[in-house]
PDB file of N, CA and C in Angstrom:
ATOM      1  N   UNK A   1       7.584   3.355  30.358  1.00  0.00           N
ATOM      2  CA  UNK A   1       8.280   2.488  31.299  1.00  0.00           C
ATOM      3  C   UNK A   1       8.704   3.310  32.512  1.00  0.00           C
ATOM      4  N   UNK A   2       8.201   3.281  33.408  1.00  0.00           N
ATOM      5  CA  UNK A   2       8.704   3.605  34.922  1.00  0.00           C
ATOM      6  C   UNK A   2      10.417   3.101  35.451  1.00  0.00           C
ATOM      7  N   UNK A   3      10.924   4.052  36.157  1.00  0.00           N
ATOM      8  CA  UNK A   3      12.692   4.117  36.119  1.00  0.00           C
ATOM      9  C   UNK A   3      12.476   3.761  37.505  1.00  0.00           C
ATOM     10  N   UNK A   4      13.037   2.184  37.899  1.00  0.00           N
ATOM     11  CA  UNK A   4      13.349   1.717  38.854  1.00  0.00           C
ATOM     12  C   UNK A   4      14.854   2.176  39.436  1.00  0.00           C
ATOM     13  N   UNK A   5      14.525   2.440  41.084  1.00  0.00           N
ATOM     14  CA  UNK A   5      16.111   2.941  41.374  1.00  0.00           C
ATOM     15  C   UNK A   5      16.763   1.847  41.503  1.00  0.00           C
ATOM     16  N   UNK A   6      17.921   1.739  41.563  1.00  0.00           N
ATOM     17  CA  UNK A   6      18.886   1.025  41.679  1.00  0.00           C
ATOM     18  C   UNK A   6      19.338   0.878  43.301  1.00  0.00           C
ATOM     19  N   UNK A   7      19.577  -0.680  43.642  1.00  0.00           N
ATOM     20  CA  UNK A   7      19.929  -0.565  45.400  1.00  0.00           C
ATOM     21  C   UNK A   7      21.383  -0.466  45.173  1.00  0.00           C
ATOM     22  N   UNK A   8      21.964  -0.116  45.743  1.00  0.00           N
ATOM     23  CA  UNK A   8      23.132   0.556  46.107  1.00  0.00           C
ATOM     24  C   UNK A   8      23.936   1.826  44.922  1.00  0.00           C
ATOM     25  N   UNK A   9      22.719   2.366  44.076  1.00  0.00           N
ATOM     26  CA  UNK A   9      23.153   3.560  43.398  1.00  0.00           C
ATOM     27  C   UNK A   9      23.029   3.025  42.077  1.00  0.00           C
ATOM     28  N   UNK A  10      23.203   3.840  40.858  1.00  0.00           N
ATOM     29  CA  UNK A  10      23.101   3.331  39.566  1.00  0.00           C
ATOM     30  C   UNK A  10      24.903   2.656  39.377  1.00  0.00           C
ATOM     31  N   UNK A  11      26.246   3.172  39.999  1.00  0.00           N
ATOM     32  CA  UNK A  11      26.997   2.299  40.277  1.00  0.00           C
ATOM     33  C   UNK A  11      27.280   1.132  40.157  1.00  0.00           C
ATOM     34  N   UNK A  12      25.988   0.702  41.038  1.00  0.00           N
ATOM     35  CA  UNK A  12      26.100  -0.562  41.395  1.00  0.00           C
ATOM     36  C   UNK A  12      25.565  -1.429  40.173  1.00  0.00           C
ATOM     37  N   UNK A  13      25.321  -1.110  39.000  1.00  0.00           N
ATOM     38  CA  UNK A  13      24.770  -1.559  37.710  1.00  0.00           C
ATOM     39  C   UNK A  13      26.153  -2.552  36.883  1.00  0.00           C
ATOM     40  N   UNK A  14      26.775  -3.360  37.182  1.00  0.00           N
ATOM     41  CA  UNK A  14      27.885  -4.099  36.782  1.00  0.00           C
ATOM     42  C   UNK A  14      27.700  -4.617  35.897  1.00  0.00           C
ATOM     43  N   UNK A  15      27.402  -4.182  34.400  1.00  0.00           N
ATOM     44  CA  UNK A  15      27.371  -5.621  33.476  1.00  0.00           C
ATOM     45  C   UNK A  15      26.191  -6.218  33.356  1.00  0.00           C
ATOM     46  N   UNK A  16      25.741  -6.720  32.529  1.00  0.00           N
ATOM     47  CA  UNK A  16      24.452  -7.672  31.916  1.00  0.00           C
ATOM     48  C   UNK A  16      24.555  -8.856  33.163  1.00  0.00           C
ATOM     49  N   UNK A  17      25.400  -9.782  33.461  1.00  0.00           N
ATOM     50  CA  UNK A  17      25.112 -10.408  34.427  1.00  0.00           C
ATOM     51  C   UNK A  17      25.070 -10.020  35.888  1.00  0.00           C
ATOM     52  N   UNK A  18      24.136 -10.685  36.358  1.00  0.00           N
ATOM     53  CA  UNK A  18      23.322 -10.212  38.266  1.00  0.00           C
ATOM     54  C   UNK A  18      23.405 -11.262  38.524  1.00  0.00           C
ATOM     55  N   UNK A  19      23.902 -11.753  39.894  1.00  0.00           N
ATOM     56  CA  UNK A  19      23.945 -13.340  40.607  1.00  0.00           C
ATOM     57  C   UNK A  19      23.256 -12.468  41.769  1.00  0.00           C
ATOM     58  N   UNK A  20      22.734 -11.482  42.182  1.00  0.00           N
ATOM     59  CA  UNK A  20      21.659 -11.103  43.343  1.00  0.00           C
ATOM     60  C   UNK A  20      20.806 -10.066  42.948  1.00  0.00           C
ATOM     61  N   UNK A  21      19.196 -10.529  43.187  1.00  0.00           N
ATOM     62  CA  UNK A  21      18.173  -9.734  42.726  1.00  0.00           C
ATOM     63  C   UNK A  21      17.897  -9.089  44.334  1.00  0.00           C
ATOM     64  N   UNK A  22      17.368  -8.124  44.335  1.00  0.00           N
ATOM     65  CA  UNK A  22      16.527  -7.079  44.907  1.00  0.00           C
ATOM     66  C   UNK A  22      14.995  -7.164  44.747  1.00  0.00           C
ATOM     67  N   UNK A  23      14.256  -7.165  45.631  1.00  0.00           N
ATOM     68  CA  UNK A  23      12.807  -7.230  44.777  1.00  0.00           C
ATOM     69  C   UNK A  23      12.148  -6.812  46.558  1.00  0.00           C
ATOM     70  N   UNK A  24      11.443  -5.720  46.261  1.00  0.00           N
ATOM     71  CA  UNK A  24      10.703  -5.489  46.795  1.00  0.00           C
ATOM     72  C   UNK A  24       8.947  -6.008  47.497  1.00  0.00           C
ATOM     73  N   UNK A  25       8.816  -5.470  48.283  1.00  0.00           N
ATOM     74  CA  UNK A  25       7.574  -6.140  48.965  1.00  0.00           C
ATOM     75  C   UNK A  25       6.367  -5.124  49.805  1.00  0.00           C
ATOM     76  N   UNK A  26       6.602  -4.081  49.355  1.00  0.00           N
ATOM     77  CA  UNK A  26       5.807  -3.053  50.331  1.00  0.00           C
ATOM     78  C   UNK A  26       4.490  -3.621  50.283  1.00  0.00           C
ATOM     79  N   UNK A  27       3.776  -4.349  51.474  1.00  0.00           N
ATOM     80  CA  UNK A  27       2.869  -4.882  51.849  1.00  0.00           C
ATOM     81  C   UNK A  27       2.561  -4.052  53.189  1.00  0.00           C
ATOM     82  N   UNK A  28       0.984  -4.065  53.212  1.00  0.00           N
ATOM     83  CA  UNK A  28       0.750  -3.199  54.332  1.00  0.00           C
ATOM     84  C   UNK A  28      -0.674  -3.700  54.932  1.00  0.00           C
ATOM     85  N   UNK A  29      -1.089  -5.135  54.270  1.00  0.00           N
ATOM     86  CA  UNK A  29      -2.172  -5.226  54.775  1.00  0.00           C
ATOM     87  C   UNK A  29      -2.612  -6.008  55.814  1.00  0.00           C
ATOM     88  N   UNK A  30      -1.437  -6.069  56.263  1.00  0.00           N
ATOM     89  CA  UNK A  30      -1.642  -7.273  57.777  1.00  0.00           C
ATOM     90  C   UNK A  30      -0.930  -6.754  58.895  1.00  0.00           C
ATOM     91  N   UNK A  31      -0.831  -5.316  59.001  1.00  0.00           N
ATOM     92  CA  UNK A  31      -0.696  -4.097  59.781  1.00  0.00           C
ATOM     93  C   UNK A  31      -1.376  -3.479  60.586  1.00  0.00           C
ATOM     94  N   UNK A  32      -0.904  -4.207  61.985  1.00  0.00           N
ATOM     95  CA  UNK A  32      -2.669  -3.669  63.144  1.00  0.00           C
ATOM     96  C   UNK A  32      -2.055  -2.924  63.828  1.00  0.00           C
ATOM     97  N   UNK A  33      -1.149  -2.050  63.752  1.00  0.00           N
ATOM     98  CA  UNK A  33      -0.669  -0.498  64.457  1.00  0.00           C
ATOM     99  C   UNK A  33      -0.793   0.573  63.798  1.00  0.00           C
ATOM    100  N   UNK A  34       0.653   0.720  63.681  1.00  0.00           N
ATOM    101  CA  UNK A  34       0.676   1.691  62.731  1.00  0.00           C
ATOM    102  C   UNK A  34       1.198   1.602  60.958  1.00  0.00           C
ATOM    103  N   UNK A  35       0.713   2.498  60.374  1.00  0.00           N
ATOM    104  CA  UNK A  35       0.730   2.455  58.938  1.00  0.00           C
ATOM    105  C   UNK A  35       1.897   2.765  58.277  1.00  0.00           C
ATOM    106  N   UNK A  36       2.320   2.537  57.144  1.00  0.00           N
ATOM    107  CA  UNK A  36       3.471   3.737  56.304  1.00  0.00           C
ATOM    108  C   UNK A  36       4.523   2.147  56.050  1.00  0.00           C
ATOM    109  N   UNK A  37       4.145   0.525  56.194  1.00  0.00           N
ATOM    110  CA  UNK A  37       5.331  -0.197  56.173  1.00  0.00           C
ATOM    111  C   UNK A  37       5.484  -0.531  54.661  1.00  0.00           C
ATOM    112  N   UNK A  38       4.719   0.187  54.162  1.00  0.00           N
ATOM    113  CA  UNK A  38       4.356  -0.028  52.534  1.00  0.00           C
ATOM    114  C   UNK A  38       5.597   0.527  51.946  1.00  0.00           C
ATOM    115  N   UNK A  39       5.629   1.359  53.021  1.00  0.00           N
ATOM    116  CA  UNK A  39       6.876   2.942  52.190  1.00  0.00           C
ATOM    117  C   UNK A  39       8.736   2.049  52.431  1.00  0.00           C
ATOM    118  N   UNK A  40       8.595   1.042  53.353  1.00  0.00           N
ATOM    119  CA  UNK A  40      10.038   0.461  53.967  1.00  0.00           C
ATOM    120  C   UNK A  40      10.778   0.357  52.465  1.00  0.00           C
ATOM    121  N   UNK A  41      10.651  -0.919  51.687  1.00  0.00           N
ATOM    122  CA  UNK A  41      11.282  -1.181  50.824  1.00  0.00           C
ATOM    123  C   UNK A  41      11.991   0.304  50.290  1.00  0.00           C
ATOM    124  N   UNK A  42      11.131   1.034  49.553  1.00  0.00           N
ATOM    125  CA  UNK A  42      11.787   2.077  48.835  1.00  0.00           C
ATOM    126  C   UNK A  42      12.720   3.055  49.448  1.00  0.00           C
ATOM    127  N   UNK A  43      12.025   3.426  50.530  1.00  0.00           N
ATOM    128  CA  UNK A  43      13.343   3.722  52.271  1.00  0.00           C
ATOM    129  C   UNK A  43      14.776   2.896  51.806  1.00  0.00           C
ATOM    130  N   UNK A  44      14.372   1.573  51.867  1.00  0.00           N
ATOM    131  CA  UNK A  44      15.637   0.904  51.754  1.00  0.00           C
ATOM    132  C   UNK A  44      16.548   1.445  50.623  1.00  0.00           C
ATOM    133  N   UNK A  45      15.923   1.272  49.498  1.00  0.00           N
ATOM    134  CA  UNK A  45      16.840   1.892  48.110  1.00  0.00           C
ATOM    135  C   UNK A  45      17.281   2.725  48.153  1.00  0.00           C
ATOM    136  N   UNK A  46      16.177   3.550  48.561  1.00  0.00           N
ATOM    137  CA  UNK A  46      16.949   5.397  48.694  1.00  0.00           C
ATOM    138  C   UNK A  46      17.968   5.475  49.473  1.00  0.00           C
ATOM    139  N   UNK A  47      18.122   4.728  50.418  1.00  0.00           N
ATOM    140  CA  UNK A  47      19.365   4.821  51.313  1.00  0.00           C
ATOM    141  C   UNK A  47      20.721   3.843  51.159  1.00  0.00           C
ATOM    142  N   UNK A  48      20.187   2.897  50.295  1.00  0.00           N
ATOM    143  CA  UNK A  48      21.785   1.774  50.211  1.00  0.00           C
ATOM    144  C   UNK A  48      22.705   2.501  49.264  1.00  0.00           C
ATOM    145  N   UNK A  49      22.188   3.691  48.312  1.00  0.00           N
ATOM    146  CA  UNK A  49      23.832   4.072  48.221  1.00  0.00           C
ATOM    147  C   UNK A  49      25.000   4.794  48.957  1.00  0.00           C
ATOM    148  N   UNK A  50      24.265   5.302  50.776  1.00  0.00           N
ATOM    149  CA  UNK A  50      24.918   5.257  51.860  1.00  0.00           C
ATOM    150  C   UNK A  50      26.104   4.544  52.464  1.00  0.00           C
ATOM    151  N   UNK A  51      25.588   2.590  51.852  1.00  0.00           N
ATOM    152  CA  UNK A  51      26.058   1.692  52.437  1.00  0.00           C
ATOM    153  C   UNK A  51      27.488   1.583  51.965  1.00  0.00           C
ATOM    154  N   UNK A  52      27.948   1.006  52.815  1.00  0.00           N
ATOM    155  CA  UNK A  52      29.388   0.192  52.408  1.00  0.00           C
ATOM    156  C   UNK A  52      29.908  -1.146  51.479  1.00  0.00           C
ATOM    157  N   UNK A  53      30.110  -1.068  50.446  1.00  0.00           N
ATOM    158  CA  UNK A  53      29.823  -2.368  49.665  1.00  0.00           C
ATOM    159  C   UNK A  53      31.157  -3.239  49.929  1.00  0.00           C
ATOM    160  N   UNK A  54      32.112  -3.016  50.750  1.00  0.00           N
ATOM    161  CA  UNK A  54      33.399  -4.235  51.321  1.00  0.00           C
ATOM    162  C   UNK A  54      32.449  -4.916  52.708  1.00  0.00           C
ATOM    163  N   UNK A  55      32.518  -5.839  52.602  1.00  0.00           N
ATOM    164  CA  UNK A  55      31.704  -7.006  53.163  1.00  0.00           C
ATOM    165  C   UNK A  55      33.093  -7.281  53.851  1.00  0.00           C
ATOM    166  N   UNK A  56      33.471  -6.791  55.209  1.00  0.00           N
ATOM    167  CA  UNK A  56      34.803  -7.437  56.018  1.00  0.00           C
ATOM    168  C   UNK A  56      34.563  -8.531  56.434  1.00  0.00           C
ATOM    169  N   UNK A  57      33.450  -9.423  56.431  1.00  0.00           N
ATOM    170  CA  UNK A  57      33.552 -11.133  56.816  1.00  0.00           C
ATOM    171  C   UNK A  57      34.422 -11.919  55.582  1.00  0.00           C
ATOM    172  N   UNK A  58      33.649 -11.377  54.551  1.00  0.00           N
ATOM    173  CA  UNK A  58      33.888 -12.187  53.247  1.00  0.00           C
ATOM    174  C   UNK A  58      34.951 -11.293  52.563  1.00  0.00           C
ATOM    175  N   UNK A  59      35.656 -10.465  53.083  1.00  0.00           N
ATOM    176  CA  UNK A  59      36.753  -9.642  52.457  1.00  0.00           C
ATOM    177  C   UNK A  59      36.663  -9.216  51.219  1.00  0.00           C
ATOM    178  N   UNK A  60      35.639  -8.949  50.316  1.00  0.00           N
ATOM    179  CA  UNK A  60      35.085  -8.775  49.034  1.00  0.00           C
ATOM    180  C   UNK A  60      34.420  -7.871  48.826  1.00  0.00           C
ATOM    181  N   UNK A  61      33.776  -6.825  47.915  1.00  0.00           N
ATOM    182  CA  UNK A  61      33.196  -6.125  47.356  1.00  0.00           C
ATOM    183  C   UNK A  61      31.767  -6.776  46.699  1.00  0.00           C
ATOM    184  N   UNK A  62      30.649  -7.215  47.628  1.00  0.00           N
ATOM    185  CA  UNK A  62      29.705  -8.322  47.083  1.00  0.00           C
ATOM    186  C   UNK A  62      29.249  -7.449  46.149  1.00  0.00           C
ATOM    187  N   UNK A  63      29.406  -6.194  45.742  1.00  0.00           N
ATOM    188  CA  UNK A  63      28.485  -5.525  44.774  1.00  0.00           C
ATOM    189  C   UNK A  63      28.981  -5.731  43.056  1.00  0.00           C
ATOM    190  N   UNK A  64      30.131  -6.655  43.591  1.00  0.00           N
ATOM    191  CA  UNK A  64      30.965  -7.153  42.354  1.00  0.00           C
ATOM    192  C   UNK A  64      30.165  -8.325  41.106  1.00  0.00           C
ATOM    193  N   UNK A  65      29.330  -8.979  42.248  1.00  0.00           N
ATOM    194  CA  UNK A  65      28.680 -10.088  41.547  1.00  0.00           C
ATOM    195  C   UNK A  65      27.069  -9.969  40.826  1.00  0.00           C
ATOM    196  N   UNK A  66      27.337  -8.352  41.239  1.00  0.00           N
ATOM    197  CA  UNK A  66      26.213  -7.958  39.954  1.00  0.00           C
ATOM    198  C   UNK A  66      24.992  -7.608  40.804  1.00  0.00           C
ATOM    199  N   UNK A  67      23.971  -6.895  41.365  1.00  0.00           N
ATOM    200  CA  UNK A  67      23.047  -6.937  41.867  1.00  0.00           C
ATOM    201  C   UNK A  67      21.913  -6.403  40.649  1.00  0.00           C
ATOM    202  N   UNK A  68      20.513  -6.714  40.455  1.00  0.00           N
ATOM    203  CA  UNK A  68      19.720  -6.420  39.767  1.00  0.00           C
ATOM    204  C   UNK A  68      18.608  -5.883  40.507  1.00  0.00           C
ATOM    205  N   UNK A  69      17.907  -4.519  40.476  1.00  0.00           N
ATOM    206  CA  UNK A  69      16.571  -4.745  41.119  1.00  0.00           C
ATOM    207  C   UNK A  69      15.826  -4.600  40.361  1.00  0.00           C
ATOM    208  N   UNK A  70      14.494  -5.667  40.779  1.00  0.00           N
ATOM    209  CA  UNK A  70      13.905  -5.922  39.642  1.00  0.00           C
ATOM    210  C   UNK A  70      12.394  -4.742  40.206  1.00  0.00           C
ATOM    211  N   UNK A  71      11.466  -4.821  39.317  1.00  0.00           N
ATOM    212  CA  UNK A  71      10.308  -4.446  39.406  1.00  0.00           C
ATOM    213  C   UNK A  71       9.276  -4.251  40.625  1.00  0.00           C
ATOM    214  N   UNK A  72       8.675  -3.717  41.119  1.00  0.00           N
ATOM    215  CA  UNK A  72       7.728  -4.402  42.468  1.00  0.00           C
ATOM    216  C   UNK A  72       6.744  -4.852  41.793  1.00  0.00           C
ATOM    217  N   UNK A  73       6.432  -6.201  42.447  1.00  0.00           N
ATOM    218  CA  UNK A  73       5.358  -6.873  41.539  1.00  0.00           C
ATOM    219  C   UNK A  73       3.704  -6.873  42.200  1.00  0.00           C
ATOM    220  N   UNK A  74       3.323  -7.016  41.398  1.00  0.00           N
ATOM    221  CA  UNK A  74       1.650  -6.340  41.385  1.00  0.00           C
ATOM    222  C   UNK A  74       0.957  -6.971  42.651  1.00  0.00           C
ATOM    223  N   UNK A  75       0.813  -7.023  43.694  1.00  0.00           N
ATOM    224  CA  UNK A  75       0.083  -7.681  44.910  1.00  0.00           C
ATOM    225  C   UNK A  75      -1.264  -7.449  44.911  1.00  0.00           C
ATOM    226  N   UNK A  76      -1.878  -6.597  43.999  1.00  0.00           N
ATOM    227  CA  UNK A  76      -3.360  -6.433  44.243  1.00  0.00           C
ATOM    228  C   UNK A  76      -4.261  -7.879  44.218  1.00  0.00           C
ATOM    229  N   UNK A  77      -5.032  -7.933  45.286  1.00  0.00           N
ATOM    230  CA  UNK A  77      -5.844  -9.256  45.441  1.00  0.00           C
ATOM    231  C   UNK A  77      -5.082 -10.087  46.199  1.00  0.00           C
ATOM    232  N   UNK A  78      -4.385  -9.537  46.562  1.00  0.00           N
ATOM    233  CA  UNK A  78      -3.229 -10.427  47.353  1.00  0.00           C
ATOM    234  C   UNK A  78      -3.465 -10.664  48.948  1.00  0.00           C
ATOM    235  N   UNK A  79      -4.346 -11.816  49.432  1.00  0.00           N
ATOM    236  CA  UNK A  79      -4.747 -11.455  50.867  1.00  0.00           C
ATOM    237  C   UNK A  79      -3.934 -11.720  51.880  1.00  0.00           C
ATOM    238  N   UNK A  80      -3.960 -10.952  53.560  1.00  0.00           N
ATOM    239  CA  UNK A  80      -3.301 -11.178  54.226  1.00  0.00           C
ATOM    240  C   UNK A  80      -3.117 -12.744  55.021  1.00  0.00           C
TER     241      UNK A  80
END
């Protein structure tokens, strides 16, 4: 089994229940510049345990309501 990172840190792992999934998309095949947008998603992970998890609109800690990331799912055959 391959060890998915966690978006906003292993931290952010609250409990068996998740009311927000994560799910990735590194797609790159409808890309007429330049290359590497495959790599964004995981960019993203590696960096949200940077982020700030107090949400000052909603005055809350949204990382409270559980986030899950799930798997990247298989796109092969998948056309642009």
């Amino acid at each position: 089994m391959t060890h998915i990172s966690q978006f906003l840190g292993e931290e952010a792992d609250l409990g068996p229940e998740k009311r927000i999934a994560i799910l990735s998309a590194p797609l790159a095949s409808s890309v007429s510049w330049l290359g590497g947008t495959e790599l964004g998603p995981q960019a993203i992970i590696d960096a949200s345990p940077a982020l700030e998890v107090f949400d000052d609109e909603l005055l809350a800690e949204t990382v409270r309501l559980g986030i899950a990331t799930r798997p990247v799912p298989d796109f092969t055959g998948l056309a642009a």
